[in-house]
Protein backbone atom coordinates (compact mmCIF):
# COMPACT_ATOMS: atom_id res chain seq x y z
CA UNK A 1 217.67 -42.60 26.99
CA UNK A 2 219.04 -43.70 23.52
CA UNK A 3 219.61 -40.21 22.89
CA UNK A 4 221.59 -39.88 26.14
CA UNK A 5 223.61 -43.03 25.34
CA UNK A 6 224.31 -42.06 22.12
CA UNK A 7 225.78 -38.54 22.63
CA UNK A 8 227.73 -39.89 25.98
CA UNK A 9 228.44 -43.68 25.16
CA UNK A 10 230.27 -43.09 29.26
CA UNK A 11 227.02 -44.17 30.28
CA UNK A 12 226.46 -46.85 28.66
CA UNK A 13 225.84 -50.32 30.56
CA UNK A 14 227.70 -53.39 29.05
CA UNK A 15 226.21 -56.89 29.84
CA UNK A 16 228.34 -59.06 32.19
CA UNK A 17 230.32 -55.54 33.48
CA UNK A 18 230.32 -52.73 35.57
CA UNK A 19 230.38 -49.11 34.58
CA UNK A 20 230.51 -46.95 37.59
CA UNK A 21 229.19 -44.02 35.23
CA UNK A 22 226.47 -45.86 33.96
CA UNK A 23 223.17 -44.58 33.97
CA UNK A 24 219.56 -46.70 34.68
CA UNK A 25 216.25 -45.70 33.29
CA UNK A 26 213.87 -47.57 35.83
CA UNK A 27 210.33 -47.57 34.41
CA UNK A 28 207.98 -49.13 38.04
CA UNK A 29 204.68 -49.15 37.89
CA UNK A 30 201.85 -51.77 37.79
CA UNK A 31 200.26 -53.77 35.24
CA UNK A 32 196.18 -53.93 35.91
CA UNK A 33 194.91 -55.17 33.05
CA UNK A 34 195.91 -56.99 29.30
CA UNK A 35 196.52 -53.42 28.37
CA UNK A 36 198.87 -52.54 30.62
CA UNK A 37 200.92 -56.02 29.48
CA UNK A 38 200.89 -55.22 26.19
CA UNK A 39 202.09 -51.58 26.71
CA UNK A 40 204.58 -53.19 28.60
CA UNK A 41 205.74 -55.27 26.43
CA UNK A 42 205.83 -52.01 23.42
CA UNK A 43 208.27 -50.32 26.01
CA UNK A 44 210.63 -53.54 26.08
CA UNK A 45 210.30 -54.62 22.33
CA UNK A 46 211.25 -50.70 22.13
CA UNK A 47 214.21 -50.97 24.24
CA UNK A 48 215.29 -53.59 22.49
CA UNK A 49 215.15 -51.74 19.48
CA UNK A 50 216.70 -48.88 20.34
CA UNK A 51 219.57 -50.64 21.83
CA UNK A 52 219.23 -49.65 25.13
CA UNK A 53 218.08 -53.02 27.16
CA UNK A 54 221.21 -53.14 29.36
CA UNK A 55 220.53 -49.54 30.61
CA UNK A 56 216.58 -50.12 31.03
CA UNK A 57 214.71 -51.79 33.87
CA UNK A 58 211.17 -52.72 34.33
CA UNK A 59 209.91 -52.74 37.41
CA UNK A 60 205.78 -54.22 37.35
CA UNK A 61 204.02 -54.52 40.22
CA UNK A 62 206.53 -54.63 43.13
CA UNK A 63 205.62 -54.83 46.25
CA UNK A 64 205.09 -51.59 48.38
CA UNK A 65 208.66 -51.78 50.35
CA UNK A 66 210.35 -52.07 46.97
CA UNK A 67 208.95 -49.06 45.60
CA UNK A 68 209.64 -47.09 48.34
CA UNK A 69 213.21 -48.09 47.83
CA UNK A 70 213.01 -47.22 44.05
CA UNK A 71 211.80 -43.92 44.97
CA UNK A 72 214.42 -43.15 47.78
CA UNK A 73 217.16 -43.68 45.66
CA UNK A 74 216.60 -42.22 42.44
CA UNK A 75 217.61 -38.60 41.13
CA UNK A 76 214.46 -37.98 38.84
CA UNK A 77 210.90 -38.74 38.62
CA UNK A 78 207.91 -38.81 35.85
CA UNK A 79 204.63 -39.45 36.04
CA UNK A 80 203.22 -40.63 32.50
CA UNK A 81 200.17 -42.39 33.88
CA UNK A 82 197.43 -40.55 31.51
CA UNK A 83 193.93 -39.18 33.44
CA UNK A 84 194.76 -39.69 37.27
CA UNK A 85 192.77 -38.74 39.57
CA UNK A 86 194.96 -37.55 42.12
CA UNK A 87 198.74 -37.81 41.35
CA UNK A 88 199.31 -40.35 43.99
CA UNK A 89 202.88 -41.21 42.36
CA UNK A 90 204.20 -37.46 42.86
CA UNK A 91 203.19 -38.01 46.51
CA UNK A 92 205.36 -40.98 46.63
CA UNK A 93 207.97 -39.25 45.13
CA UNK A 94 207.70 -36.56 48.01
């Protein structure tokens, strides 16, 4: 995503305004465990750092209806959780 915003700065979100060409990483998923929190928390402090907070969401442990939206209306999906057993979340991207 920084990468993206910094080689077409068109997609860039500005706080308190509204790009029609702007582009949204949403990152849903849920948060089990302290683990998950702190990963969580990595990924925004990284945001952060990289700049990119305004064109970064975090979505943690919404409830099923919401996801379903989330999945309905976005162009691209990936899967990064690491050893599941089944690949539930590419179903629900289906």
């Amino acid at each position: 995503m920084a990468q993206l915003l910094k080689d077409h700065p068109e997609y860039r979100q500005k706080a308190g305004s509204e790009n029609p060409k702007a582009v949204q990483l949403v990152m849903v998923g849920s948060a089990r465990n302290e683990s998950d929190n702190n990963r969580i928390k990595q990924l925004r402090e990284k945001a952060h750092e990289l700049g990119i907070t305004d064109n970064v969401t975090f979505v943690i442990n919404a409830p099923f209806g919401e996801l379903q939206a989330w999945l309905a209306r976005s162009k691209i999906g990936i899967h990064a959780m690491l050893d599941e057993h089944f690949g539930i979340g590419v179903v629900e991207y289906m």
